[in-house]
N, C-alpha and C. Protein backbone atom coordinates (compact mmCIF):
# COMPACT_ATOMS: atom_id res chain seq x y z
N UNK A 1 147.23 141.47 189.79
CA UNK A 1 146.79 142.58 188.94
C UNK A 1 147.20 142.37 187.49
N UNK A 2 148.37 141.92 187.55
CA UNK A 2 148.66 141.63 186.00
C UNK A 2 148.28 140.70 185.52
N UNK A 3 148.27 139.61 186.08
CA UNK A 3 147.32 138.46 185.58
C UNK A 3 145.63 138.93 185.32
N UNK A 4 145.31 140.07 185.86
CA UNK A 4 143.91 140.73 185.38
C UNK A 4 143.51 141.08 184.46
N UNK A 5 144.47 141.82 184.13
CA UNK A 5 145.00 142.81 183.10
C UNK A 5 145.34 141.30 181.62
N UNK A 6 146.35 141.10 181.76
CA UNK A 6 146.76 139.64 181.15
C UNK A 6 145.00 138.74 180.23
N UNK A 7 144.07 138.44 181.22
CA UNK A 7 142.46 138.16 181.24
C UNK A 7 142.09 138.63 180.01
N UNK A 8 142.08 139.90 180.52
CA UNK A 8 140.88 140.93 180.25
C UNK A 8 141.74 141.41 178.73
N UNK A 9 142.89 141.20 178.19
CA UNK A 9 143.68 141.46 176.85
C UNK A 9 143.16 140.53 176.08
N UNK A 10 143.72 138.95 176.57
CA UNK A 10 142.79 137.43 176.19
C UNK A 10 141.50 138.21 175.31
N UNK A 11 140.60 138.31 176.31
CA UNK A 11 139.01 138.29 176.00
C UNK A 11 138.82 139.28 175.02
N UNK A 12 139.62 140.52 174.72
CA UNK A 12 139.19 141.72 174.08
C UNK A 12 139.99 141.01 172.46
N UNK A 13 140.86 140.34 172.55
CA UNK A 13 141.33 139.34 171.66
C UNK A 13 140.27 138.37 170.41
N UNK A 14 139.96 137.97 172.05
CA UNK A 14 138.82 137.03 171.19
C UNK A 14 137.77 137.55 170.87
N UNK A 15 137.25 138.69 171.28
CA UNK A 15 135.89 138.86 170.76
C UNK A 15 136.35 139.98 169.07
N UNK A 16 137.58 140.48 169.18
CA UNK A 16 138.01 141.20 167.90
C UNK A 16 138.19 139.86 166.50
N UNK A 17 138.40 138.53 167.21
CA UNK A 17 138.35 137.42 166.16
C UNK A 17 137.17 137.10 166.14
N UNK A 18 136.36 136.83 166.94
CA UNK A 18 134.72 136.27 166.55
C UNK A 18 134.12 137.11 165.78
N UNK A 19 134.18 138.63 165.65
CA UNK A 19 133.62 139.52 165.40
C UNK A 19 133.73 139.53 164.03
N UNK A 20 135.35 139.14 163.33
CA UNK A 20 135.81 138.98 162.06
C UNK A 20 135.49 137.60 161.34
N UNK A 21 134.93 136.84 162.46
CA UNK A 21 134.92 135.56 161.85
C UNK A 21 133.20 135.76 161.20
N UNK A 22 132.15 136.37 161.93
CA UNK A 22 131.11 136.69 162.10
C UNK A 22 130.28 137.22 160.22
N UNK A 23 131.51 138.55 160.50
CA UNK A 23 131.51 139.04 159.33
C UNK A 23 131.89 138.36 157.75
N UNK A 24 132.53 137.37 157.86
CA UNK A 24 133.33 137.38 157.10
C UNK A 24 132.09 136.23 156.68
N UNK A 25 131.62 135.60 157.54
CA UNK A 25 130.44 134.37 157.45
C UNK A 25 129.09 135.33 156.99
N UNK A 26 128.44 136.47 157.27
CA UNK A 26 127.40 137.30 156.34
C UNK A 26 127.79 137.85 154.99
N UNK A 27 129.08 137.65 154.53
CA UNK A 27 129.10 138.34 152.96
C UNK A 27 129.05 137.19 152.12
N UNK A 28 129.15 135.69 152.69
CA UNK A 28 129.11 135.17 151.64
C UNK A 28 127.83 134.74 151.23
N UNK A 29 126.40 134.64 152.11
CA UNK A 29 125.18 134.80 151.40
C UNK A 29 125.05 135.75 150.45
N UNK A 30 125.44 136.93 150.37
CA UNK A 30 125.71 138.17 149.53
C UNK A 30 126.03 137.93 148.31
N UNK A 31 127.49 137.15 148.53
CA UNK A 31 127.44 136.73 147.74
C UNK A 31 127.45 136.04 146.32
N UNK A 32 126.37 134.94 146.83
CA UNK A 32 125.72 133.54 146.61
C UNK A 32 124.66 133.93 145.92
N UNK A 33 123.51 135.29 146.99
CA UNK A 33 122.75 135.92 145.76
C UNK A 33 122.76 136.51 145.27
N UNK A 34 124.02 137.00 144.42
CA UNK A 34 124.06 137.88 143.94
C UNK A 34 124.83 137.42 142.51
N UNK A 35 125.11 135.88 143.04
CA UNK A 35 125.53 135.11 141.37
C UNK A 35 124.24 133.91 141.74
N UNK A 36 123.53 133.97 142.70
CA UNK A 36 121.86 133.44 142.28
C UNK A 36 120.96 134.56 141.10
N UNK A 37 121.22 135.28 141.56
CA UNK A 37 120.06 136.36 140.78
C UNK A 37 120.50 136.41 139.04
N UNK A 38 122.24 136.18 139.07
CA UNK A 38 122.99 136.57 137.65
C UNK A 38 122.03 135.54 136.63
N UNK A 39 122.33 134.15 137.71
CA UNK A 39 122.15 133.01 136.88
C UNK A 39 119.98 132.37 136.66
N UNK A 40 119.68 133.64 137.31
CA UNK A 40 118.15 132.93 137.34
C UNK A 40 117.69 134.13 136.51
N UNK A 41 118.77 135.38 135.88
CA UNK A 41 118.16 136.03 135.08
C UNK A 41 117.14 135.96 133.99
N UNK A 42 117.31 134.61 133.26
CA UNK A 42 116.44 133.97 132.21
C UNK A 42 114.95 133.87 132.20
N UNK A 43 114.70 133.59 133.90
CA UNK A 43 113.83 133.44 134.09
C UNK A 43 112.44 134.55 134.29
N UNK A 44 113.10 135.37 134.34
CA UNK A 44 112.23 136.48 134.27
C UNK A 44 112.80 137.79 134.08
N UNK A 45 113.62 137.67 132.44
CA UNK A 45 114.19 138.32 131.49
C UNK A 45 113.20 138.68 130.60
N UNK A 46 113.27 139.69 129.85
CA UNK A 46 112.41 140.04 129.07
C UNK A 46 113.57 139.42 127.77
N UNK A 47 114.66 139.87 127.78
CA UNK A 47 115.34 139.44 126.59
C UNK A 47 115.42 137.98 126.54
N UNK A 48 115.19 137.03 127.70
CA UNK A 48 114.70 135.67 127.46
C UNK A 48 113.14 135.03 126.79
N UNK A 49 112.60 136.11 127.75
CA UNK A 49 111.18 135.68 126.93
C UNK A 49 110.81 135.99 125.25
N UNK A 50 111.53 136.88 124.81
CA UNK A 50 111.69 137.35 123.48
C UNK A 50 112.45 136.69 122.19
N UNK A 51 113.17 135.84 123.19
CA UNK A 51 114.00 134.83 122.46
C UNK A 51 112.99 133.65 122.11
N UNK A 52 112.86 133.11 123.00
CA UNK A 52 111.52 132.18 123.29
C UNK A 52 110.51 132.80 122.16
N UNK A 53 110.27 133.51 122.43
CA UNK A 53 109.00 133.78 121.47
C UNK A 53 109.44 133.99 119.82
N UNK A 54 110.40 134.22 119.57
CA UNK A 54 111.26 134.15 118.11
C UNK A 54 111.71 132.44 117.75
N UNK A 55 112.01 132.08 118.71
CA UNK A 55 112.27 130.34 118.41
C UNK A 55 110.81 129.86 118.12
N UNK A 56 110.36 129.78 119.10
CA UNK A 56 108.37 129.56 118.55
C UNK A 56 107.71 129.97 117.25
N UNK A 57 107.92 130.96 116.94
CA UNK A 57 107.55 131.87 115.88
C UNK A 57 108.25 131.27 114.64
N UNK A 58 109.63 130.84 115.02
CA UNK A 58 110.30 130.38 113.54
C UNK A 58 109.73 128.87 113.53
N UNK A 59 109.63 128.43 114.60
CA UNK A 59 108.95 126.74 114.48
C UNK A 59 108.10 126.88 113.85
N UNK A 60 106.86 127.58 113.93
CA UNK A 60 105.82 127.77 113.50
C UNK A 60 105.70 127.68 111.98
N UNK A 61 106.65 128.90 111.80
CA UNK A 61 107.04 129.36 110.16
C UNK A 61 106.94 128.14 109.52
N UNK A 62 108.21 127.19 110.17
CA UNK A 62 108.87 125.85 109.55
C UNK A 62 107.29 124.70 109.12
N UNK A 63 106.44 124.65 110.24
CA UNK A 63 105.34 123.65 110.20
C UNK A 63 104.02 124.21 109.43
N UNK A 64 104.15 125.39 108.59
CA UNK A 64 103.00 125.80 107.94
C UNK A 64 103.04 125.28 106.44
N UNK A 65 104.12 125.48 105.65
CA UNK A 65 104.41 124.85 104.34
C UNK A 65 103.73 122.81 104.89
N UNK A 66 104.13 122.25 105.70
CA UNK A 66 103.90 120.88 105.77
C UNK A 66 102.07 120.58 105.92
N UNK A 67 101.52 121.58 106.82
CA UNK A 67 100.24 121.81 106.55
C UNK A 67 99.84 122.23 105.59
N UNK A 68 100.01 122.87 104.84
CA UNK A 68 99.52 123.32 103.47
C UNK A 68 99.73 122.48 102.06
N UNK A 69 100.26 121.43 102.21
CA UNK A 69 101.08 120.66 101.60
C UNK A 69 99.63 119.02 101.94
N UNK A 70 99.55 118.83 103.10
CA UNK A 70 98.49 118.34 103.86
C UNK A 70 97.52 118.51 103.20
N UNK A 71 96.84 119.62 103.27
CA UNK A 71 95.41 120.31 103.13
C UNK A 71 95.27 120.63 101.26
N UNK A 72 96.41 120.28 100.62
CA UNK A 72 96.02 120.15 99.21
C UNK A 72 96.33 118.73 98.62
N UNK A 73 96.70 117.58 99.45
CA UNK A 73 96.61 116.48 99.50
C UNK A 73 95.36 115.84 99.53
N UNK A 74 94.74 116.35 100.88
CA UNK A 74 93.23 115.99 101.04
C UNK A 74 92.93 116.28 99.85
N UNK A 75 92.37 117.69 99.78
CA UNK A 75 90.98 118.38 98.57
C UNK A 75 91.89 117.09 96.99
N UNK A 76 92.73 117.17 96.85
CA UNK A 76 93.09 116.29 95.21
C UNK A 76 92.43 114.88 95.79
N UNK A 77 92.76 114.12 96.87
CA UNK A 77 91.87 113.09 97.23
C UNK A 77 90.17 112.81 97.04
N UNK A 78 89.73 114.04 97.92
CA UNK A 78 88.37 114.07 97.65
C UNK A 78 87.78 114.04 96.42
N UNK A 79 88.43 114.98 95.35
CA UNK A 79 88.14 115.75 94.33
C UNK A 79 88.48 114.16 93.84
N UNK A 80 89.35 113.15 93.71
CA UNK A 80 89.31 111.78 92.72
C UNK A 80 88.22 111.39 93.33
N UNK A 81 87.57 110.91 94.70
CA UNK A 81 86.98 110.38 95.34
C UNK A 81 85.48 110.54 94.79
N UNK A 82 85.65 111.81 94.54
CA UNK A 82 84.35 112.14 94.30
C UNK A 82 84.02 112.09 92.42
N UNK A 83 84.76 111.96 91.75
CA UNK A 83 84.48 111.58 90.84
C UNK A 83 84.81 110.28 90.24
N UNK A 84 85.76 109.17 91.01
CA UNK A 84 85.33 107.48 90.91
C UNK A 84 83.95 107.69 91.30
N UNK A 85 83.05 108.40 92.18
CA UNK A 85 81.70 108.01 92.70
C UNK A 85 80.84 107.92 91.36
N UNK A 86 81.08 108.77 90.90
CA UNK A 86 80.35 109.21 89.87
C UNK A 86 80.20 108.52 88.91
N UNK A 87 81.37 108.06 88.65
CA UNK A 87 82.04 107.64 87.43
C UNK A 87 81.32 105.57 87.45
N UNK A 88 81.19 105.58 88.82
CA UNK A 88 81.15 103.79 89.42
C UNK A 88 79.38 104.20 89.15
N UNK A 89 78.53 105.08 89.82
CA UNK A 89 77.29 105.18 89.37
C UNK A 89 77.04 105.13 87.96
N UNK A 90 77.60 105.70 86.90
CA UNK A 90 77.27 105.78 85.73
C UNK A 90 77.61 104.99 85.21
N UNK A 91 78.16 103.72 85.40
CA UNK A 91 78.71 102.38 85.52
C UNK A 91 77.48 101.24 85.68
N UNK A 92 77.36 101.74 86.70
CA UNK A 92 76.21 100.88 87.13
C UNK A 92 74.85 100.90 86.67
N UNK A 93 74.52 102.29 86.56
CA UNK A 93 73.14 102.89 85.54
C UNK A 93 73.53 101.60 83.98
N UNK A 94 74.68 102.62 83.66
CA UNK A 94 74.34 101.80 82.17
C UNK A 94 74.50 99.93 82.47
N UNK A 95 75.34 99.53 82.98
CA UNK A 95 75.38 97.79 83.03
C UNK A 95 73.43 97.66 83.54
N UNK A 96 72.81 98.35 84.38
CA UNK A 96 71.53 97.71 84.68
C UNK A 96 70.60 97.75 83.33
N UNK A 97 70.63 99.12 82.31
CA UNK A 97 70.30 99.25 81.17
C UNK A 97 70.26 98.37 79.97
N UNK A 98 71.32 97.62 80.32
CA UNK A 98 71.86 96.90 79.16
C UNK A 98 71.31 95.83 80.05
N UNK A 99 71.43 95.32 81.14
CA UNK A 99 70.99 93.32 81.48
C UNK A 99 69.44 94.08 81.01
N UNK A 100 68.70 94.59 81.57
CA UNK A 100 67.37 95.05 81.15
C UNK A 100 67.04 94.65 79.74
N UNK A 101 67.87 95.21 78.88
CA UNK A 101 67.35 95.42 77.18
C UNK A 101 67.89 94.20 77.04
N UNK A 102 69.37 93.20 77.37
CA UNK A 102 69.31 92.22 77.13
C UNK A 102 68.07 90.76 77.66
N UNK A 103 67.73 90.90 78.95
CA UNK A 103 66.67 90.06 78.41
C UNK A 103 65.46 90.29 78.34
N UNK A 104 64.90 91.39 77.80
CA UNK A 104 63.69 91.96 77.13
C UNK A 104 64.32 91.29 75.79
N UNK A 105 64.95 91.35 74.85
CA UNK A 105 65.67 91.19 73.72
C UNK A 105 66.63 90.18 73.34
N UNK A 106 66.88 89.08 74.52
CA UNK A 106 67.72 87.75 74.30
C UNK A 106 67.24 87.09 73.13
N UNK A 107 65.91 86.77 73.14
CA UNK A 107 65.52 85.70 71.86
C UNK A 107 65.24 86.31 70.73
N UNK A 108 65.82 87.48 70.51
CA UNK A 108 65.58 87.85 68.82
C UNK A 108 65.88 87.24 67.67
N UNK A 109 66.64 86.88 67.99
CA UNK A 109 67.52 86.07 66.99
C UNK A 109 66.35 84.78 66.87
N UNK A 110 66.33 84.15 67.75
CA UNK A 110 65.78 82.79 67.77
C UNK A 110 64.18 83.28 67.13
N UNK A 111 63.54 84.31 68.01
CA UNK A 111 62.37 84.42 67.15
C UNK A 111 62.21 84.87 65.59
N UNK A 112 63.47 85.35 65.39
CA UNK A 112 63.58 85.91 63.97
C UNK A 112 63.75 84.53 63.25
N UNK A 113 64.16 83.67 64.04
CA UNK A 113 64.10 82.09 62.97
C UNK A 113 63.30 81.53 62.68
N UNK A 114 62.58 81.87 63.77
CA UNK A 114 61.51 81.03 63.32
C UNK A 114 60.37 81.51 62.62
N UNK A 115 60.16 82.57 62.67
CA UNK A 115 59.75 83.30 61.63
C UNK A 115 59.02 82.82 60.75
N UNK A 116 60.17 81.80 59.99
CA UNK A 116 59.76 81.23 58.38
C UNK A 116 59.27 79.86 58.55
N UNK A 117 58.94 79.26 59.69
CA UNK A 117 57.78 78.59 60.03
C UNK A 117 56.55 78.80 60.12
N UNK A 118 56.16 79.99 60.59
CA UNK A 118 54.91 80.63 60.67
C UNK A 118 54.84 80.69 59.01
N UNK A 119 55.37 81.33 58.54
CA UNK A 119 54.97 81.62 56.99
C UNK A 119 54.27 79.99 56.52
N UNK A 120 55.31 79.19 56.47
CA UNK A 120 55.07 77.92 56.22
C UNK A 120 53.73 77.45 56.45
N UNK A 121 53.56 77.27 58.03
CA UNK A 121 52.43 77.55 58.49
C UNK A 121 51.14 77.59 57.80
N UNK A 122 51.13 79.02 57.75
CA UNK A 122 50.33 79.81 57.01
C UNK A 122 49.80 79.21 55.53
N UNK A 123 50.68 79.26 55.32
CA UNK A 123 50.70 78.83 53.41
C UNK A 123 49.98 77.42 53.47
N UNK A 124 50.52 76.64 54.38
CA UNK A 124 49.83 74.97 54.16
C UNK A 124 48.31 75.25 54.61
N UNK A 125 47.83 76.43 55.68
CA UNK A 125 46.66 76.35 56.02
C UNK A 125 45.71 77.05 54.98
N UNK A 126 46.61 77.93 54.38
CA UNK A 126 45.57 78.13 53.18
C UNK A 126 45.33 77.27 51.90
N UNK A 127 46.19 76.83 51.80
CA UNK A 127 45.91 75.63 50.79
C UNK A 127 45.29 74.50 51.26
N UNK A 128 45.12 74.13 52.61
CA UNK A 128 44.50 72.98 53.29
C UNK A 128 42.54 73.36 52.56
N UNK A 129 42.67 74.27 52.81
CA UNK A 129 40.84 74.96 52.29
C UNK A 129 40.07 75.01 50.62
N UNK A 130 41.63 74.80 49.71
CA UNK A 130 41.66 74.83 48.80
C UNK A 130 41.53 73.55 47.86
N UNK A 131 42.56 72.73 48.29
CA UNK A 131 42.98 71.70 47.42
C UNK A 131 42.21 69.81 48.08
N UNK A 132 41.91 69.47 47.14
CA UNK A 132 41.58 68.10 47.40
C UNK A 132 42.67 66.77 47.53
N UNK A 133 43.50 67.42 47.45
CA UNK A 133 44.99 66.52 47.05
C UNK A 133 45.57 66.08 48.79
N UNK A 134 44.75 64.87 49.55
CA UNK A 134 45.57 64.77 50.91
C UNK A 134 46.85 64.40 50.65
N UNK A 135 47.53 63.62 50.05
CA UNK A 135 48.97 63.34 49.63
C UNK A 135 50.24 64.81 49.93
N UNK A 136 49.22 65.47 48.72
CA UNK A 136 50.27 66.46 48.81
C UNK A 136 50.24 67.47 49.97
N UNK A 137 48.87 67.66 50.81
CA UNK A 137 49.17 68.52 51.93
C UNK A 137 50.27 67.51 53.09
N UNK A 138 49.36 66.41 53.27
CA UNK A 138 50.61 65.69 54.01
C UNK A 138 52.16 65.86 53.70
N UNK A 139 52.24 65.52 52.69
CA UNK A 139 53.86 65.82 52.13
C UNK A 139 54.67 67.45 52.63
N UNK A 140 53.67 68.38 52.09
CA UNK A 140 53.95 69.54 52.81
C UNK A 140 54.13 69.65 54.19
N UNK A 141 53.32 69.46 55.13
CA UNK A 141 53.65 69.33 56.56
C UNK A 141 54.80 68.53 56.76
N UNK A 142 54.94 67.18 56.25
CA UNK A 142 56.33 66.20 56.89
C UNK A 142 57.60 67.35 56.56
N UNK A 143 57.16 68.31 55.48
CA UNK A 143 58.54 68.90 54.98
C UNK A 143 58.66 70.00 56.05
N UNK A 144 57.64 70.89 56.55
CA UNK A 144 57.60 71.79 57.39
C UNK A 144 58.47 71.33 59.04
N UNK A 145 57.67 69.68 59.32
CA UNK A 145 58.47 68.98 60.33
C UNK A 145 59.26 68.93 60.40
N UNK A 146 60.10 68.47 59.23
CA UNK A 146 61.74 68.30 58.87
C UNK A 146 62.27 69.23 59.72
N UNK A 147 61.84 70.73 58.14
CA UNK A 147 63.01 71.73 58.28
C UNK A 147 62.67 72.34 59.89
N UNK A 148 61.70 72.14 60.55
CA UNK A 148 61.89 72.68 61.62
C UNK A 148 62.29 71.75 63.26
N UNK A 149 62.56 70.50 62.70
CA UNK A 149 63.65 69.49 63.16
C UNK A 149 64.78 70.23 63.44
N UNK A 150 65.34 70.28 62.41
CA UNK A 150 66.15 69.98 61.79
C UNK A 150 66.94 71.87 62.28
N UNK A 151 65.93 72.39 62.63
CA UNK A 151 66.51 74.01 63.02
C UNK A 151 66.52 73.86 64.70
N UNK A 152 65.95 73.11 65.05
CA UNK A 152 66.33 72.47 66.74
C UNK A 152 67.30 72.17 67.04
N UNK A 153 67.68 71.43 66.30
CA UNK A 153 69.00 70.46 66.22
C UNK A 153 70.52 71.17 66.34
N UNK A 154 69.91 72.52 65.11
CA UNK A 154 70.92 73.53 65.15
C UNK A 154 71.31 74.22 65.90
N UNK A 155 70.14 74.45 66.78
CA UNK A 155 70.78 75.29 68.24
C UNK A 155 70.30 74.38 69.39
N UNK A 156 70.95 73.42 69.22
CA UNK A 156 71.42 72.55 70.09
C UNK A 156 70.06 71.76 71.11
N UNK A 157 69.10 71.62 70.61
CA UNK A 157 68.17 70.81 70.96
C UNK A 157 67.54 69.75 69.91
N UNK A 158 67.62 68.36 71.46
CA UNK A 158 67.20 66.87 70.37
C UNK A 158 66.86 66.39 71.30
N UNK A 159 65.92 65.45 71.00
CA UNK A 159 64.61 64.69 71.55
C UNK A 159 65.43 63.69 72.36
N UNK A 160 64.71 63.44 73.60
CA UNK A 160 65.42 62.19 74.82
C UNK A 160 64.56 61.14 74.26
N UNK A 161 65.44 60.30 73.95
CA UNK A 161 64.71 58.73 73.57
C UNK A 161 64.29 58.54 74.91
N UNK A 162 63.06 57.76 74.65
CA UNK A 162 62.24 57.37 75.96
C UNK A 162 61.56 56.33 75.45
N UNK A 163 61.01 55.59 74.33
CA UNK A 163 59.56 54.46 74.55
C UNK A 163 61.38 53.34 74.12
N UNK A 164 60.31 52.16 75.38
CA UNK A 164 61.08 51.17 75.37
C UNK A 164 62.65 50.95 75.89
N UNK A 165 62.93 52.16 76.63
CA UNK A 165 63.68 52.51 77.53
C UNK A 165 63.64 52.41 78.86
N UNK A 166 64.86 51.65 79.56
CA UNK A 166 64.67 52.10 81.49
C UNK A 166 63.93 53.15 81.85
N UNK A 167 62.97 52.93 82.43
CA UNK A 167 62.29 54.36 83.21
C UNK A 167 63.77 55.02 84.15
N UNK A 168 64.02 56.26 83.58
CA UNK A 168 65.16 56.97 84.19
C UNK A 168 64.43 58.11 84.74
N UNK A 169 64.65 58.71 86.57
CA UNK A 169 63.79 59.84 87.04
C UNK A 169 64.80 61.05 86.83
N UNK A 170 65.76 60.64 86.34
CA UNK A 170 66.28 62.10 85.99
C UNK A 170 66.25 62.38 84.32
N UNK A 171 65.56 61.26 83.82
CA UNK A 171 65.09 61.87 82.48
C UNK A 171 63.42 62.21 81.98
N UNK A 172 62.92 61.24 82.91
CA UNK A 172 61.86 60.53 82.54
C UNK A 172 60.47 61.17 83.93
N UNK A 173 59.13 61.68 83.25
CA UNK A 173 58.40 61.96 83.84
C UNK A 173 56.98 60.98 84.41
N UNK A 174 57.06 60.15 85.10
CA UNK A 174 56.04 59.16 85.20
C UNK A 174 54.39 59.20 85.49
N UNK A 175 53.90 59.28 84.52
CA UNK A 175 52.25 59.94 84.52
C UNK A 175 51.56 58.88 85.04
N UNK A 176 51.85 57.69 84.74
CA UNK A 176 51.13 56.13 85.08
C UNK A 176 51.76 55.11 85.13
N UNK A 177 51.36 53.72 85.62
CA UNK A 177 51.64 52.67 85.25
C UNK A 177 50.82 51.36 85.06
N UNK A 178 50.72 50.89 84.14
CA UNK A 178 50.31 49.83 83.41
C UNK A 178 50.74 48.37 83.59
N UNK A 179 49.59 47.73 83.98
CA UNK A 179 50.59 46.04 83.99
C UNK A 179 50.70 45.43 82.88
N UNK A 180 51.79 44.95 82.38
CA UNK A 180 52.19 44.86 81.09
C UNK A 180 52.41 42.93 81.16
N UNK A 181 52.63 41.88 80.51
CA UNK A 181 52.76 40.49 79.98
C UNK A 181 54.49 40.26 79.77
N UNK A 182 54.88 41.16 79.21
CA UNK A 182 55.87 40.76 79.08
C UNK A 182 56.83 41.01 80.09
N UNK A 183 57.20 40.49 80.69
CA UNK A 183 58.74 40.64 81.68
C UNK A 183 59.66 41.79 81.64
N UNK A 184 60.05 41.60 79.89
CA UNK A 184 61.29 42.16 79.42
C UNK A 184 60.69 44.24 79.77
N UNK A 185 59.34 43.92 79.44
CA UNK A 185 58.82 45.26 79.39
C UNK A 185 58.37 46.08 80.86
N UNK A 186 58.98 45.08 82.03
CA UNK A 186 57.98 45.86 83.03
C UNK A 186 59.48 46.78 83.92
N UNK A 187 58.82 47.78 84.35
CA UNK A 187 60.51 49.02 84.39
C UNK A 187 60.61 49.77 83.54
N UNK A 188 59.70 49.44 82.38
CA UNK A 188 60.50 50.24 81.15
C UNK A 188 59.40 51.60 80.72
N UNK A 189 59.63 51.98 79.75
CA UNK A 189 58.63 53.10 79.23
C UNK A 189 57.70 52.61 77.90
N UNK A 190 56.51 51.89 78.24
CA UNK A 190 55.56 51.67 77.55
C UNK A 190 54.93 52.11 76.60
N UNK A 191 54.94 54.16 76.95
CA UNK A 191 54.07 55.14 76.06
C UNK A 191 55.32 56.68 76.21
N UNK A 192 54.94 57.04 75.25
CA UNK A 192 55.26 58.96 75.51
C UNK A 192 54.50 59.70 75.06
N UNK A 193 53.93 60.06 76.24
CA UNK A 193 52.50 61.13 76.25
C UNK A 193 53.39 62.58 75.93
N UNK A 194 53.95 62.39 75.97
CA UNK A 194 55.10 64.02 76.18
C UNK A 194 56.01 64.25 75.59
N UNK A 195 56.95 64.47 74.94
CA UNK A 195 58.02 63.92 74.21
C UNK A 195 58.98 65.36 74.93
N UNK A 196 59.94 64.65 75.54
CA UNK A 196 60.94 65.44 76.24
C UNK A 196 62.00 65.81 75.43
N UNK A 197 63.30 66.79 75.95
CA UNK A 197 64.04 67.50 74.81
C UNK A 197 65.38 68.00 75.63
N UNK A 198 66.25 67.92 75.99
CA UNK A 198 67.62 68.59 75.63
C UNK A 198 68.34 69.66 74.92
N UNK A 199 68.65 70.47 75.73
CA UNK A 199 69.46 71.94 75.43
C UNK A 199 70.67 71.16 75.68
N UNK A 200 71.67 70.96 74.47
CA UNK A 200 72.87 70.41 74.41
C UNK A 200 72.85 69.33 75.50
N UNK A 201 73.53 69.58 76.74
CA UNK A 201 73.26 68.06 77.84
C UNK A 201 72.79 68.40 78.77
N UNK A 202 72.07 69.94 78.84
CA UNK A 202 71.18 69.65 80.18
C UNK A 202 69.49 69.11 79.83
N UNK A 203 69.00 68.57 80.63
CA UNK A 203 67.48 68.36 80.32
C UNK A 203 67.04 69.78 79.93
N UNK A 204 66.39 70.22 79.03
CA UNK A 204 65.31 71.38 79.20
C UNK A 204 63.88 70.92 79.39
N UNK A 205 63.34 70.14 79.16
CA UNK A 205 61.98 69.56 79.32
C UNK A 205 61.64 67.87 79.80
N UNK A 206 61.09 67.10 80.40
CA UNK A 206 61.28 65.65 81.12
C UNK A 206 60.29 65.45 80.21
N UNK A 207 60.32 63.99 79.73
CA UNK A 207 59.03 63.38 78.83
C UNK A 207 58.41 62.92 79.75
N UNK A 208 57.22 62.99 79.18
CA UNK A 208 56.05 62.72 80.19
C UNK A 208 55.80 60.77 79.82
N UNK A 209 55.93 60.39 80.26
CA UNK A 209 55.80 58.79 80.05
C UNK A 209 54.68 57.51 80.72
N UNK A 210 54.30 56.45 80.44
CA UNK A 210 53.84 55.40 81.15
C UNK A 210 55.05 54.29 81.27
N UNK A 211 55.00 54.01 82.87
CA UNK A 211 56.19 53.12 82.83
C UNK A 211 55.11 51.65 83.18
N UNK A 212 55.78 50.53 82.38
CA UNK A 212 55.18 49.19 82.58
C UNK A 212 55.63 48.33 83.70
N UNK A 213 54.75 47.69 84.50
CA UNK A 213 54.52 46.91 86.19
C UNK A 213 53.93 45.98 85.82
C-alpha cells in the first residue's frame, strides 16, 4: 500500500514538472514575436515611410540645380551651333561670288594691255588706204611686231624654237613628213606651219611642224 501511495506521489510529481516545463517552452514564442514585431516595425511604419519619402525628396532637391545647369549648356551649344551654320553659309555664298567674278574678270588686266595694239592696229590700217609709201607702212608693222613681242615676253611667254631642231613629241606637233637628201636633216623639223609658245616652262601651245624622212 505504501509503495502505492509512494507511485502515485512519483507521477503527480512529474506531471507538476512537465506541466512547468510545457509552459515555460510557450512564452518564449511570445516572446520572440513580440521583439519580431519591435524590430520589423520599419516596415510598415508610417513614420518609416515618411522618412523615406523626405530622403527622396531631398535627393531630388540636390539633382535639379545639375539638370538645369545641363539644359542651359545644351540651348548656349545650339544657339553657337546654329550660328557657325550661318556664319559657314555666308562664307560660302560670298567665296562662290568672288571665284565667279574672278574668272568672268581674270584677264582684265591682260586685255587692258593689249588694248594699245588694237589702236596700233587701227592706225596702220588707215593709213595703209592712204599713203603710197610701202617702206614706211612696212616699217610701221615690224614696229607694231616688236612692241607686241616684246609684251609676250613680259608676261612670260616665248616662242619654242622648232625649224631645224630634233622632232621633240612633247614639244613638237607633227602635221607631215617629207623625204629630205640630206642625212643630217632627216628626224629633224624641216618647216613650222604653226609656231608654238610657252607660258614660262609649261608648253601653252605645240608647233605645228614637218618632220624630215
Amino acid at each position: 500500500m505504501k509503495k502505492k501511495m509512494k507511485d502515485q506521489e512519483e507521477e503527480r510529481h512529474n506531471y507538476i514538472d512537465k506541466s512547468t516545463e510545457n509552459k515555460e517552452n510557450t512564452t518564449i514564442p511570445e516572446i520572440y514575436n513580440e521583439e519580431k514585431s519591435e524590430n520589423s516595425a520599419p516596415d510598415g511604419s508610417a513614420e518609416y515611410a515618411s522618412d523615406g519619402l523626405e530622403r527622396g525628396s531631398t535627393s531630388s532637391d540636390k539633382d535639379v540645380p545639375g539638370v538645369n545647369a545641363a539644359e542651359e549648356k545644351l540651348a548656349e551649344m545650339q544657339d553657337k551651333y546654329i550660328r557657325l551654320s550661318a556664319e559657314f553659309d555666308n562664307y560660302r555664298k560670298r567665296t562662290l561670288r568672288e571665284k565667279m567674278e574672278l574668272s568672268k574678270y581674270a584677264g582684265e588686266n591682260l586685255f587692258l594691255s593689249i588694248l594699245p595694239f588694237m589702236d596700233d592696229f587701227e592706225r596702220a590700217l588707215k593709213h595703209m588706204n592712204m599713203t603710197t609709201d610701202c617702206v614706211a607702212m612696212k616699217d610701221g608693222i615690224d614696229l607694231i611686231y616688236t612692241k607686241f613681242s616684246e609684251f609676250l615676253k613680259q608676261n612670260g611667254i616665248k616662242e619654242i624654237e622648232s625649224l631645224n631642231c630634233n622632232f621633240n613629241v612633247n614639244l613638237h606637233e607633227a602635221v607631215a613628213k617629207v623625204p629630205v637628201e640630206e642625212d643630217d636633216k632627216k628626224g629633224k623639223v624641216v618647216d613650222v606651219l604653226l609656231k608654238g609658245y610657252y607660258l614660262n616652262d609649261k608648253v601653252l601651245r605645240f608647233s605645228k611642224v614637218v618632220v624630215g624622212e
